[in-house]
C-alpha atoms as a PDB file:
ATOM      1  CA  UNK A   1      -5.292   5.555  15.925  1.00  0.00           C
ATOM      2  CA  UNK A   2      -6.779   4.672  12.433  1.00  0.00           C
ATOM      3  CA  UNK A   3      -4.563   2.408  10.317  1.00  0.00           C
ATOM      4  CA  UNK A   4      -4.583   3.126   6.595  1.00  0.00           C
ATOM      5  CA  UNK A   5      -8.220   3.568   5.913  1.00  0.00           C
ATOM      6  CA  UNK A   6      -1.623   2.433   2.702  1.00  0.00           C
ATOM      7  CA  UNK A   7       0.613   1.543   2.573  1.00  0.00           C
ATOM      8  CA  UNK A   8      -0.975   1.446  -0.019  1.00  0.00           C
ATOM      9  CA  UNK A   9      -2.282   8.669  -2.713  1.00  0.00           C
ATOM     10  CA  UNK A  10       0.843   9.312  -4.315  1.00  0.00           C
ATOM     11  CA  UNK A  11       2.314  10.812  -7.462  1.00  0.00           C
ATOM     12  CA  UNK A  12       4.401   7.352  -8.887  1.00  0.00           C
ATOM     13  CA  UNK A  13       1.424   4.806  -8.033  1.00  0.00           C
ATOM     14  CA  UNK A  14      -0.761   3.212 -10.295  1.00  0.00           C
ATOM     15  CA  UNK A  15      -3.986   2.118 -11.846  1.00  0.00           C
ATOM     16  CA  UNK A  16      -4.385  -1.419 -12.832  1.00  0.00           C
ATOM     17  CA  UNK A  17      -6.016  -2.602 -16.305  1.00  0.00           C
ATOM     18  CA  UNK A  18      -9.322  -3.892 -16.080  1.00  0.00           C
ATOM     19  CA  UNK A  19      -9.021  -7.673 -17.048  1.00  0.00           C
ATOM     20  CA  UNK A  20     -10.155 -10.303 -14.708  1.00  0.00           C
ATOM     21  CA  UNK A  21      -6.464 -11.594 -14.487  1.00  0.00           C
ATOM     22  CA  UNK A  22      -5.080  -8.101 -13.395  1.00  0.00           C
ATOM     23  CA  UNK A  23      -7.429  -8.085 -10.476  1.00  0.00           C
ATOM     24  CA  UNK A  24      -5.211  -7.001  -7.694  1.00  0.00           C
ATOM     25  CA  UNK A  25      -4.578  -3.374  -8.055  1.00  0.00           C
ATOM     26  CA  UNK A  26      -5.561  -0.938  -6.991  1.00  0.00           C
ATOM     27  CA  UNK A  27      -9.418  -1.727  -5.059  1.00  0.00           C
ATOM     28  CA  UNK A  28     -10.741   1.901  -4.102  1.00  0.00           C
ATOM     29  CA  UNK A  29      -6.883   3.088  -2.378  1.00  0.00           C
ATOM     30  CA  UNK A  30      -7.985   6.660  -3.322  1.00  0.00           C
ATOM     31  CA  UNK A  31     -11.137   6.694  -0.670  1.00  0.00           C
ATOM     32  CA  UNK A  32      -9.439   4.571   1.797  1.00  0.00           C
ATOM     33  CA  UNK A  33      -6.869   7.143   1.630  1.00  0.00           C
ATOM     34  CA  UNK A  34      -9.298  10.068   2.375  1.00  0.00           C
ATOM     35  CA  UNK A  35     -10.994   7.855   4.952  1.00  0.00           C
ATOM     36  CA  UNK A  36      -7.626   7.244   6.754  1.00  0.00           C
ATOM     37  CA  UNK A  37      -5.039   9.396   6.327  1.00  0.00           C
ATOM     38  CA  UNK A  38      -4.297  13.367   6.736  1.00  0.00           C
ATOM     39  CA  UNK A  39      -4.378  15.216   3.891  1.00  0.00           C
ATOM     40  CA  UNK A  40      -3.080  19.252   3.971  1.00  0.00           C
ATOM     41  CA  UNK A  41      -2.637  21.820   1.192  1.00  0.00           C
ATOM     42  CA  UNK A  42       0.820  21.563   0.539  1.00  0.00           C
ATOM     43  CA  UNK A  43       3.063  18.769   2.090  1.00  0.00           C
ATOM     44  CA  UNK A  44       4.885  20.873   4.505  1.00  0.00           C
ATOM     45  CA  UNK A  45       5.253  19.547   8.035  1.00  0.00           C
ATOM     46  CA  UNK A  46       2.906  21.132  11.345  1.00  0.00           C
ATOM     47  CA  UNK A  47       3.656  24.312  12.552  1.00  0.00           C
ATOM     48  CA  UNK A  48       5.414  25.595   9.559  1.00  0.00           C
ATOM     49  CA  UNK A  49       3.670  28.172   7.680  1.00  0.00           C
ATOM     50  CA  UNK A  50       1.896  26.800   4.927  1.00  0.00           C
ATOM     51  CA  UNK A  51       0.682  23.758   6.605  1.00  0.00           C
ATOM     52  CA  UNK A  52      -3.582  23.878   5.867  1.00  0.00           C
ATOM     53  CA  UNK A  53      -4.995  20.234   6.651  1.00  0.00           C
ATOM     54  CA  UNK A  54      -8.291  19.281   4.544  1.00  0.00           C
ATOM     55  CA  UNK A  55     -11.486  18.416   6.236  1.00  0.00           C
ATOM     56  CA  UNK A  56     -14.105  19.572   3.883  1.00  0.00           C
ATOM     57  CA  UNK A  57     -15.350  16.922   2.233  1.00  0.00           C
ATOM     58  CA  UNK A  58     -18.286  16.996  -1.126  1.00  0.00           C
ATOM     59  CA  UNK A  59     -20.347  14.832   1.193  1.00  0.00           C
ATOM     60  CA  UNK A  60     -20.084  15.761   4.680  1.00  0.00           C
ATOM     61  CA  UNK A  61     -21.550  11.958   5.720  1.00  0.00           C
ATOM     62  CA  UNK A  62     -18.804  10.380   3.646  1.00  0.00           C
ATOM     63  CA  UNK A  63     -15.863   9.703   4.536  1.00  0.00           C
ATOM     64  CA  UNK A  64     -14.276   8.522   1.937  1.00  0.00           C
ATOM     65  CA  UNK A  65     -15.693  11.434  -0.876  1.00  0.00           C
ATOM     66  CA  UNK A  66     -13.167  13.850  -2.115  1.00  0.00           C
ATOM     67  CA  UNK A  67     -12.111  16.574  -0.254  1.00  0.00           C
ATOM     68  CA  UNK A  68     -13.094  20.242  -1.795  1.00  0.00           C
ATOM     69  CA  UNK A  69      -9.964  22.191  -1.181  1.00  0.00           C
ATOM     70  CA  UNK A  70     -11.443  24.828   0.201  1.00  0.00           C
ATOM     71  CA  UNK A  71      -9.347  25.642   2.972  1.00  0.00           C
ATOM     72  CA  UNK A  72      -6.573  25.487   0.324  1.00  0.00           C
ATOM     73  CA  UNK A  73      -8.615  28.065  -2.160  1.00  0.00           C
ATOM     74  CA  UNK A  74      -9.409  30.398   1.043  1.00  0.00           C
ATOM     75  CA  UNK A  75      -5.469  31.586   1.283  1.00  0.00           C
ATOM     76  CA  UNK A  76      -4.977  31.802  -2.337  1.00  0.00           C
ATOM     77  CA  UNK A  77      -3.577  28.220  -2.624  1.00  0.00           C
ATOM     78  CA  UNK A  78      -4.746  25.540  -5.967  1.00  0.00           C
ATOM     79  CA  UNK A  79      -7.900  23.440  -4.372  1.00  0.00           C
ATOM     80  CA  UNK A  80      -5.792  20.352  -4.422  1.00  0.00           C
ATOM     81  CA  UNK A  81      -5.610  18.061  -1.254  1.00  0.00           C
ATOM     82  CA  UNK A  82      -2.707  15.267  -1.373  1.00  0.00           C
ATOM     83  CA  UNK A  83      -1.567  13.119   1.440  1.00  0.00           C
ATOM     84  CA  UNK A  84       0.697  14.375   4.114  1.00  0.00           C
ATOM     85  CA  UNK A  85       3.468  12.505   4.177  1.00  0.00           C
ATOM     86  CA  UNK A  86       6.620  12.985   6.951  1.00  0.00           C
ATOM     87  CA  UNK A  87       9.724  13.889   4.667  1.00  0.00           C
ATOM     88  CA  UNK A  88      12.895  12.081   4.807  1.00  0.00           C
ATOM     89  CA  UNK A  89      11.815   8.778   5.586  1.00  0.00           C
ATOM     90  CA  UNK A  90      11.507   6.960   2.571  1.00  0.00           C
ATOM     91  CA  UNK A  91      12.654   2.986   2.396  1.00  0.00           C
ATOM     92  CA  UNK A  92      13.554   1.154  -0.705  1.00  0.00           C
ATOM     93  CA  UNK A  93      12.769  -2.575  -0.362  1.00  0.00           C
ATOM     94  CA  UNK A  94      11.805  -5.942  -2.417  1.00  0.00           C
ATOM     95  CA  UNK A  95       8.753  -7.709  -2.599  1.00  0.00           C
ATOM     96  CA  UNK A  96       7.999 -11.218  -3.075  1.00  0.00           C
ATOM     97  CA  UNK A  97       4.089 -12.263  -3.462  1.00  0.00           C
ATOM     98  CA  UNK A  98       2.996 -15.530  -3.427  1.00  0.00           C
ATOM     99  CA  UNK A  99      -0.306 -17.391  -3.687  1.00  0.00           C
ATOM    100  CA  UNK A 100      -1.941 -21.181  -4.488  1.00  0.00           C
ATOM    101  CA  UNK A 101      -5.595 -21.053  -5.248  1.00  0.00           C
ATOM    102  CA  UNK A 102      -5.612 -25.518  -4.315  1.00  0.00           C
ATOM    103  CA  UNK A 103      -3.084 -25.290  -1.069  1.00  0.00           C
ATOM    104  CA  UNK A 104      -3.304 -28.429   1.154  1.00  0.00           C
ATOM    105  CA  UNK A 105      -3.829 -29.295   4.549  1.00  0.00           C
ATOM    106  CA  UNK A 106      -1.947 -31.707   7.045  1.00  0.00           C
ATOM    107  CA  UNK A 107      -3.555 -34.549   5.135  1.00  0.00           C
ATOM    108  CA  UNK A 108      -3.047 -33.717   1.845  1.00  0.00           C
ATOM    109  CA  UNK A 109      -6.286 -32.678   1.202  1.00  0.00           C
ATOM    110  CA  UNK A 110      -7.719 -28.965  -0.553  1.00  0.00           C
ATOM    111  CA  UNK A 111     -10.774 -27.351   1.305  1.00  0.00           C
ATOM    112  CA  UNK A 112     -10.684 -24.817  -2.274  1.00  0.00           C
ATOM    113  CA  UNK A 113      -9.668 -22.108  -0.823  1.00  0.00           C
ATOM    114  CA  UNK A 114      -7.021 -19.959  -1.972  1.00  0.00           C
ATOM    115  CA  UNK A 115      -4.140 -18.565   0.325  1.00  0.00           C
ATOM    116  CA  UNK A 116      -1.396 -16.211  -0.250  1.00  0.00           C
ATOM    117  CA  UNK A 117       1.440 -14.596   1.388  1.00  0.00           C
ATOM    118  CA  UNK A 118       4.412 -12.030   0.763  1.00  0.00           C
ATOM    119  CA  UNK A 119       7.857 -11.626   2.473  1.00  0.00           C
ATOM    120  CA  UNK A 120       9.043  -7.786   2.497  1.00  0.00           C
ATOM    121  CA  UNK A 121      13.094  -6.700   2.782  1.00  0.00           C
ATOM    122  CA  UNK A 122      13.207  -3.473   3.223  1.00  0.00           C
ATOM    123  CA  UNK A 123      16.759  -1.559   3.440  1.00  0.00           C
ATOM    124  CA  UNK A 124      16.850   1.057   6.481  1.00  0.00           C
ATOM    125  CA  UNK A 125      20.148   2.731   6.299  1.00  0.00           C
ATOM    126  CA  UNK A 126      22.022  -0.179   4.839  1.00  0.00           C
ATOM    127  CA  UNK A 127      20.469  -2.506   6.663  1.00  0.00           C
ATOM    128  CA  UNK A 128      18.141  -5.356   5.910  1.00  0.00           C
ATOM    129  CA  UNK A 129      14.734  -6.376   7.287  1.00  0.00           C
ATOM    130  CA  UNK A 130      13.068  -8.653   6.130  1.00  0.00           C
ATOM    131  CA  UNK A 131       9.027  -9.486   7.013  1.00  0.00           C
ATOM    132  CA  UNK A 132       6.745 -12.620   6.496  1.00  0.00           C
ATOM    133  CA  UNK A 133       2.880 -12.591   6.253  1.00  0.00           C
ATOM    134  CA  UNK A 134       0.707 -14.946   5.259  1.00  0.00           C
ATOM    135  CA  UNK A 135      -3.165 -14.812   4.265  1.00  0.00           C
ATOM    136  CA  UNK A 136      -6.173 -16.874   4.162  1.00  0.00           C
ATOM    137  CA  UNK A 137      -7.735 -15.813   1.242  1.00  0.00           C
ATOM    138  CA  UNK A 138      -5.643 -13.751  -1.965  1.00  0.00           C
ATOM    139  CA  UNK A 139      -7.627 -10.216  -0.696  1.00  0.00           C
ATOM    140  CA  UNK A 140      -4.272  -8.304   0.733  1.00  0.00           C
ATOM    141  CA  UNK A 141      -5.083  -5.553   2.513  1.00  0.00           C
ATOM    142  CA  UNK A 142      -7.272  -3.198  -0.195  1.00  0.00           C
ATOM    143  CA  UNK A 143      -6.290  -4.745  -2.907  1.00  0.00           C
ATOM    144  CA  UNK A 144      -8.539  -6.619  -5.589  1.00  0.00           C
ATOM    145  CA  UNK A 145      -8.263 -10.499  -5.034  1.00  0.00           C
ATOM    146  CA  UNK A 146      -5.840 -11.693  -7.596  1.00  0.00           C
ATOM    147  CA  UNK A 147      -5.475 -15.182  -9.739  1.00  0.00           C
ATOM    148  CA  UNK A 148      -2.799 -17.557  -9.563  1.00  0.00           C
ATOM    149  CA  UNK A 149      -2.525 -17.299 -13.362  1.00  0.00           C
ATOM    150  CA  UNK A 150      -1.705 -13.373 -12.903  1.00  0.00           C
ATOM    151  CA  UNK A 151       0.311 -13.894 -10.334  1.00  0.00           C
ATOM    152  CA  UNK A 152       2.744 -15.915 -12.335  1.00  0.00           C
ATOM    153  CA  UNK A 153       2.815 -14.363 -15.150  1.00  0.00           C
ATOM    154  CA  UNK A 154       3.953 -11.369 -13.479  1.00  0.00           C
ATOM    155  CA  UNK A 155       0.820  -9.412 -14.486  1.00  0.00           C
ATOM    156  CA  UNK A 156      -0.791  -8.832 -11.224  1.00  0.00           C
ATOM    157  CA  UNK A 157       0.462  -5.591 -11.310  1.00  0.00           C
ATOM    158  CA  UNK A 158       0.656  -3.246 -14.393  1.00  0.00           C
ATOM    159  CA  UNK A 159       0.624   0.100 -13.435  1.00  0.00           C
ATOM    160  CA  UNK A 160       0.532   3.323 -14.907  1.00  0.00           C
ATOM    161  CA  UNK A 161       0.954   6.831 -13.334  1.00  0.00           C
ATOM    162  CA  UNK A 162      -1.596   8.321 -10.890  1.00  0.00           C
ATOM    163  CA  UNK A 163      -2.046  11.055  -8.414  1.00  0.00           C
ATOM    164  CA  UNK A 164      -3.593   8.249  -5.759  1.00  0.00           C
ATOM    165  CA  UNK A 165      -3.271   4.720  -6.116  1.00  0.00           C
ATOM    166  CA  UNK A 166      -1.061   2.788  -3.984  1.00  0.00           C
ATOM    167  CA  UNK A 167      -1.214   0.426  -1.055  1.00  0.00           C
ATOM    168  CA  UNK A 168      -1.364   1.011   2.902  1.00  0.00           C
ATOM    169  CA  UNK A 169      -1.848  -1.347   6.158  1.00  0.00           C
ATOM    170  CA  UNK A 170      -5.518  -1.375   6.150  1.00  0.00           C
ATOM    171  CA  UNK A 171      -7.521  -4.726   6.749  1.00  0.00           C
ATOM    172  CA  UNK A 172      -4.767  -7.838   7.368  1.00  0.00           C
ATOM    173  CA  UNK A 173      -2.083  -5.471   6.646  1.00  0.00           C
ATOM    174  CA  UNK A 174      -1.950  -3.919   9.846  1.00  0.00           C
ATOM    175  CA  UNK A 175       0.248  -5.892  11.878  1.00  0.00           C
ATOM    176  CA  UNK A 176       2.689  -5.942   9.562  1.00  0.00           C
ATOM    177  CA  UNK A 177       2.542  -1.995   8.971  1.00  0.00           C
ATOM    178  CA  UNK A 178       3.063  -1.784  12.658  1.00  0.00           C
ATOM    179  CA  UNK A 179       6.027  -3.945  12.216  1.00  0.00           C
ATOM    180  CA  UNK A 180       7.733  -2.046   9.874  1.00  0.00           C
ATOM    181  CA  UNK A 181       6.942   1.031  11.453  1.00  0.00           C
ATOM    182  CA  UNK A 182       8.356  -0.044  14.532  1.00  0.00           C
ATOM    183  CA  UNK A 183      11.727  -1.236  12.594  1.00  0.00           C
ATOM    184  CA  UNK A 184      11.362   2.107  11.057  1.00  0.00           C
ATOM    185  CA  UNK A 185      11.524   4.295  14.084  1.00  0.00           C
ATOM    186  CA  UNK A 186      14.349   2.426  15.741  1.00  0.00           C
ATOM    187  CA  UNK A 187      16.748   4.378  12.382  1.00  0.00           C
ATOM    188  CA  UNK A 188      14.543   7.446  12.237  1.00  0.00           C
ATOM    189  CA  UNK A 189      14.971   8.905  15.645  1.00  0.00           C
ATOM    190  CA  UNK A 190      15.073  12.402  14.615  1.00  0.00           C
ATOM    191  CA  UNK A 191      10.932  11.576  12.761  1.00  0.00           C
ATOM    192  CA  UNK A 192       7.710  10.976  14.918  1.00  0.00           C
ATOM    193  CA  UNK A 193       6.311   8.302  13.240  1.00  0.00           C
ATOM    194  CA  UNK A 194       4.071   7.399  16.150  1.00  0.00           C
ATOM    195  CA  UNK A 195       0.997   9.323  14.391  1.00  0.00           C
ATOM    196  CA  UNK A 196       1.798   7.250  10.789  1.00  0.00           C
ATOM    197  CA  UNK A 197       1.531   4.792   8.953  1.00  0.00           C
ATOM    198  CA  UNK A 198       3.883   2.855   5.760  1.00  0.00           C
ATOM    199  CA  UNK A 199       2.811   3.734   2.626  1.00  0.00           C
ATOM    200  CA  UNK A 200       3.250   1.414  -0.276  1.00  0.00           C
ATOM    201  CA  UNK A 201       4.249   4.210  -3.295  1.00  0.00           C
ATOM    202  CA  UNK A 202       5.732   2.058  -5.921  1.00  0.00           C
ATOM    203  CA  UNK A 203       6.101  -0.989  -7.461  1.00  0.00           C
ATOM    204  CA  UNK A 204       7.777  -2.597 -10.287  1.00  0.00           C
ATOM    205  CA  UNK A 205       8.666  -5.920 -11.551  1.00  0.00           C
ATOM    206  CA  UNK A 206      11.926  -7.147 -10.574  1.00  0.00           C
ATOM    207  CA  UNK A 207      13.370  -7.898 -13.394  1.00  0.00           C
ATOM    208  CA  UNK A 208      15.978 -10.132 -12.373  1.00  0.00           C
ATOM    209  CA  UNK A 209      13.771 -13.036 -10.957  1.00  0.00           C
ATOM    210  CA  UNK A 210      11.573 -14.932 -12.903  1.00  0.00           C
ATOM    211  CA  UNK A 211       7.871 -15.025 -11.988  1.00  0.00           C
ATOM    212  CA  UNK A 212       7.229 -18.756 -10.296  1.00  0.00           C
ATOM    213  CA  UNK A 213       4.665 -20.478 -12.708  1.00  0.00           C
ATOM    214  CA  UNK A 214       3.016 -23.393 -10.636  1.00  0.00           C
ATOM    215  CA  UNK A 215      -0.543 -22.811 -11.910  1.00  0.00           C
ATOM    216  CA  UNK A 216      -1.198 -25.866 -13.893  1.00  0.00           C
ATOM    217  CA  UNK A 217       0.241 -28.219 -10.633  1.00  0.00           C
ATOM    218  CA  UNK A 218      -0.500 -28.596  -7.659  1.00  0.00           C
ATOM    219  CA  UNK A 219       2.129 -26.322  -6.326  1.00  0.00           C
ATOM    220  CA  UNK A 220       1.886 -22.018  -5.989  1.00  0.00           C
ATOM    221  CA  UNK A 221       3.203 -19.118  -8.285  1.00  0.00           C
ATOM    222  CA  UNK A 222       4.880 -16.243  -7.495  1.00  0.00           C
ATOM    223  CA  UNK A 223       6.012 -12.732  -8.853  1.00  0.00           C
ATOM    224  CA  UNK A 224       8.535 -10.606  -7.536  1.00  0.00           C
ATOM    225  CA  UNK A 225       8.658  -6.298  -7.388  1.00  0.00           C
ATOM    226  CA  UNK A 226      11.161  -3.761  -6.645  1.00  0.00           C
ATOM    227  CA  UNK A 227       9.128  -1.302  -3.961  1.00  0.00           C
ATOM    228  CA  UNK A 228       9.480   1.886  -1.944  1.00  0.00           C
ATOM    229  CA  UNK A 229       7.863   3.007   1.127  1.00  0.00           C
ATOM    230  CA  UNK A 230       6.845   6.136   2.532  1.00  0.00           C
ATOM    231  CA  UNK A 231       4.605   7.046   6.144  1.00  0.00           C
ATOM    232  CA  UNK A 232       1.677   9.104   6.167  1.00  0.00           C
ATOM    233  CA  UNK A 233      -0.178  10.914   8.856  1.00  0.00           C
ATOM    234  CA  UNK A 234      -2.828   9.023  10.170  1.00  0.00           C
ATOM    235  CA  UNK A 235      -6.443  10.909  10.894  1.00  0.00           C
ATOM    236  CA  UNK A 236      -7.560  11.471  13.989  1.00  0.00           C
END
């Protein structure tokens, strides 16, 4: 199985401004997405009528270039391909992202080289799961490496709306997509997630916690975001 080449398209999800401090969001999500994961005609689950997966793509040697709809136009359906996500499961959560461009080692020393991490808590039914990940580097999954400064000033993500841009468990994601997928499951007995992944489809700041500023110390910054997940069918 191919993992998320999100996390992390969707309706609510966003593009990011330009500026070298807003960096993070969203890399290229919308090829990943057509690289990685299914997507049909209209988002109606297999073997109910209605259900037309896209595989014609403009370049056939691409896999990431935009699907033509075709097999959507040739039963009198719009030409529009969007990602085929399993209904029902849906998992509101809160995210906490953290980085330090100077961390230290075991001697107090700095080799340069930025690190981050996030913890997750996701709600499943009422109850809470939380998940810790840490990175080498501030590249998360297909995101944009960010800046410290963006990070705590809470811009590192400003979204707007968009058809595709969100975040999946591609890259250094992936264990921790399987993770919550697995957690996922264990409440969702009636859904077959085994052929999906989590996809990242919103985020906004959480308003009641106060971006960490440690970018002018020695210490980290962090920002904090009010999330929701969804799982997508993974291609072949």
């Amino acid at each position: 199985m191919k993992l998320f080449s999100v996390a992390v398209g969707v309706s609510a999800l966003a593009l990011l401004s330009s500026s070298p401090t807003l960096a993070s969001v969203p890399g290229n999500m919308a090829e990943k997405a057509r690289e990685g994961l299914v997507h049909v005609c209209l988002d109606r689950e297999p073997g109910n009528p209605g259900y037309i997966v896209c595989n014609e793509q403009v370049d056939p040697f691409n896999p990431e270039s935009p699907y033509t709809g075709s097999e959507c136009a040739a039963v009198g359906l719009a030409p529009v391909c969007r990602i085929d996500f399993i209904p029902q499961a849906r998992v509101p959560g809160r995210l906490a992202l953290f980085g330090d461009e100077l961390p230290l080692d075991g001697d107090g020393n700095s080799n340069g080289i930025a690190q981050s991490g996030l913890t997750i808590e996701l709600i499943f039914e009422l109850q809470r799961t939380t998940f810790v990940e840490l990175f080498e580097t501030t590249k998360i999954g297909n995101w944009n490496p960010f800046f410290e400064s963006g990070l705590a000033s809470g811009d590192v993500f400003e979204f707007t709306l968009g058809p595709s841009i969100f975040q999946f468990s591609n890259g250094n994601l992936t264990e921790l997509g399987l993770a919550i997928r697995d957690r996922a499951q264990e409440f969702y007995t009636n859904l077959d997630l085994s052929d999906a992944v989590p996809v990242l489809i919103d985020v906004i700041s959480d308003w009641n916690k106060v971006p960490v500023d440690g970018s002018l110390t020695g210490l980290g910054s962090a920002s904090y975001f009010r999330v929701q997940i969804r799982f997508a069918r993974v291609r072949p």
